[in-house]
C-alpha atoms as a PDB file:
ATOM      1  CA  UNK A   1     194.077 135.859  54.659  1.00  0.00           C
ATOM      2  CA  UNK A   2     196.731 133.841  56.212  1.00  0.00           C
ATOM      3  CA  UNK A   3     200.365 134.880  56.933  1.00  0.00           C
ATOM      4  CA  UNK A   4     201.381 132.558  54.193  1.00  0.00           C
ATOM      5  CA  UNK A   5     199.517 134.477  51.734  1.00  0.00           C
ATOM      6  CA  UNK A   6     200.429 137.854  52.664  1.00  0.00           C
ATOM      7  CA  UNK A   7     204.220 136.266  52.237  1.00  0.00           C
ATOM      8  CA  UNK A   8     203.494 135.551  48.999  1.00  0.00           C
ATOM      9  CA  UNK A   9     202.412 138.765  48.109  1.00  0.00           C
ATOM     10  CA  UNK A  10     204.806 140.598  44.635  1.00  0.00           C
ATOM     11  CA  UNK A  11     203.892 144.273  46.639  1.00  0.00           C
ATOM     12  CA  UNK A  12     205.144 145.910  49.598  1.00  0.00           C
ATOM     13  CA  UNK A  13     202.033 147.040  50.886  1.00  0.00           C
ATOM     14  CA  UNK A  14     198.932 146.097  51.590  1.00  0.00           C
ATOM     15  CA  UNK A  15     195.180 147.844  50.911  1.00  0.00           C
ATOM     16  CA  UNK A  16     192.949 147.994  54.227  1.00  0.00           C
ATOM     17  CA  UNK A  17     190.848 145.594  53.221  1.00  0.00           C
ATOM     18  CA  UNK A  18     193.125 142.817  53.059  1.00  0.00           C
ATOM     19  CA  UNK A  19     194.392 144.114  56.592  1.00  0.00           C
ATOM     20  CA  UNK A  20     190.668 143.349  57.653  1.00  0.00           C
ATOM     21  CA  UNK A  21     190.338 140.259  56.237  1.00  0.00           C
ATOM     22  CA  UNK A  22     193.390 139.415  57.884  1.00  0.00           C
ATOM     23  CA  UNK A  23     192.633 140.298  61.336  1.00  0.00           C
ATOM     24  CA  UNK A  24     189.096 139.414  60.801  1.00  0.00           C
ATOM     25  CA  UNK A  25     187.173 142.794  61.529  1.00  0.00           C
ATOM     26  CA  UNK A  26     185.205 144.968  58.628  1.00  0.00           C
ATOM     27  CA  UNK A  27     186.982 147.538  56.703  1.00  0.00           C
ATOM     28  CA  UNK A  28     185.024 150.344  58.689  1.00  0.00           C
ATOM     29  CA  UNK A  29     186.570 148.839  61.886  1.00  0.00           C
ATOM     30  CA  UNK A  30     189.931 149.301  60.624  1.00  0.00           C
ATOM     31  CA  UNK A  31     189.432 152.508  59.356  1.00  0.00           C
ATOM     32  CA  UNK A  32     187.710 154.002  62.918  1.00  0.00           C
ATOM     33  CA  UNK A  33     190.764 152.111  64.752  1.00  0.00           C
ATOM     34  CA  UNK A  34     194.358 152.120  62.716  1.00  0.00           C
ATOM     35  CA  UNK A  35     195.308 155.016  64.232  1.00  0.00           C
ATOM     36  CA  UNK A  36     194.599 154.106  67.737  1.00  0.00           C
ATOM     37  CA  UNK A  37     196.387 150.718  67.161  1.00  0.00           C
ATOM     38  CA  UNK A  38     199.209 152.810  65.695  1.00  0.00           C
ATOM     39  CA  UNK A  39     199.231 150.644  62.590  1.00  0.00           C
ATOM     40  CA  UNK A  40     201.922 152.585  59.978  1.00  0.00           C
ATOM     41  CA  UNK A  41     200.431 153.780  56.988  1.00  0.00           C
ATOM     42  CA  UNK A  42     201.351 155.675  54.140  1.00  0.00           C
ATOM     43  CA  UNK A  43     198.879 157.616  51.863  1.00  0.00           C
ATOM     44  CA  UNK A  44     199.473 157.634  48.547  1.00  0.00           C
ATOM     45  CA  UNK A  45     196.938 160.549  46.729  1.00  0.00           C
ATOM     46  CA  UNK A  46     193.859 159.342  49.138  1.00  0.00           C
ATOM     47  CA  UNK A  47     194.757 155.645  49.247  1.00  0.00           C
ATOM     48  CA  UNK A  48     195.637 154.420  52.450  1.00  0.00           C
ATOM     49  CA  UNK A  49     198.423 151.802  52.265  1.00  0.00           C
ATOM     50  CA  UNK A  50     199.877 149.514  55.241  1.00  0.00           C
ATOM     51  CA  UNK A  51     203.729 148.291  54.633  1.00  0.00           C
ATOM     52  CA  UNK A  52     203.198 144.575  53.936  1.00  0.00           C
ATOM     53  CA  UNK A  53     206.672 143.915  56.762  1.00  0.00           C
ATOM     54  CA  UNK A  54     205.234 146.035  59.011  1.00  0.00           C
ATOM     55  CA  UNK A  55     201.553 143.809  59.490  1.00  0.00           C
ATOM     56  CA  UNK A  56     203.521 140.692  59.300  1.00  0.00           C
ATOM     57  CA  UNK A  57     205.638 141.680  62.677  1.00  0.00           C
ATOM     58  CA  UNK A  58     202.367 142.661  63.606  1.00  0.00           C
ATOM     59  CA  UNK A  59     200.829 139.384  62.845  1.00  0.00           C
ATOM     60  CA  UNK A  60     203.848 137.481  64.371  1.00  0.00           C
ATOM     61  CA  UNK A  61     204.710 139.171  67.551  1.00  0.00           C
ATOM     62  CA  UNK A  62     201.654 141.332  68.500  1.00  0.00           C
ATOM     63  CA  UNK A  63     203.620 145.093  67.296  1.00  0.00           C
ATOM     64  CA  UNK A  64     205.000 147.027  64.849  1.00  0.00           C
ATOM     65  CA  UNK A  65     208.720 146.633  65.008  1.00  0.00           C
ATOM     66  CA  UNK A  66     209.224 148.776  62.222  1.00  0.00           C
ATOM     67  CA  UNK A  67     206.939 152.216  62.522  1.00  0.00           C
ATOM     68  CA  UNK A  68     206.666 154.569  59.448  1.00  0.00           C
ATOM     69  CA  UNK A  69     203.526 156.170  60.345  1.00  0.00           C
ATOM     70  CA  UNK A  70     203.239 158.889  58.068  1.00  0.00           C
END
């Protein structure tokens, strides 16, 4: 998934699997390791959601600029 597509995107967050498609690692790598990279996250019931502005700073610059780890 390419930073153009995540633009694109009509939602404000994104599901960990597009995350890991995005940064090219399986979805049980992200889930061992998003809170050691820090990533922010919001739960919503026992989905795990990643605010879609959030990944692209992360994407562009290399960290979070905005944190709402929750």
């Amino acid at each position: 998934m390419l930073i153009e597509e995540i633009e694109r995107l009509d939602r404000n967050f994104l599901t960990p699997a597009e995350v890991s498609k995005a940064l090219g690692i399986s979805i049980a790598t992200f889930y061992r390791n998003y809170k050691k990279m820090k990533f922010p996250t919001t739960r919503v019931g026992s989905r795990l959601q990643i605010p879609k502005e959030a990944f692209l700073d992360f994407l562009r610059y290399g960290e979070f600029t905005k944190t709402e780890d929750k």
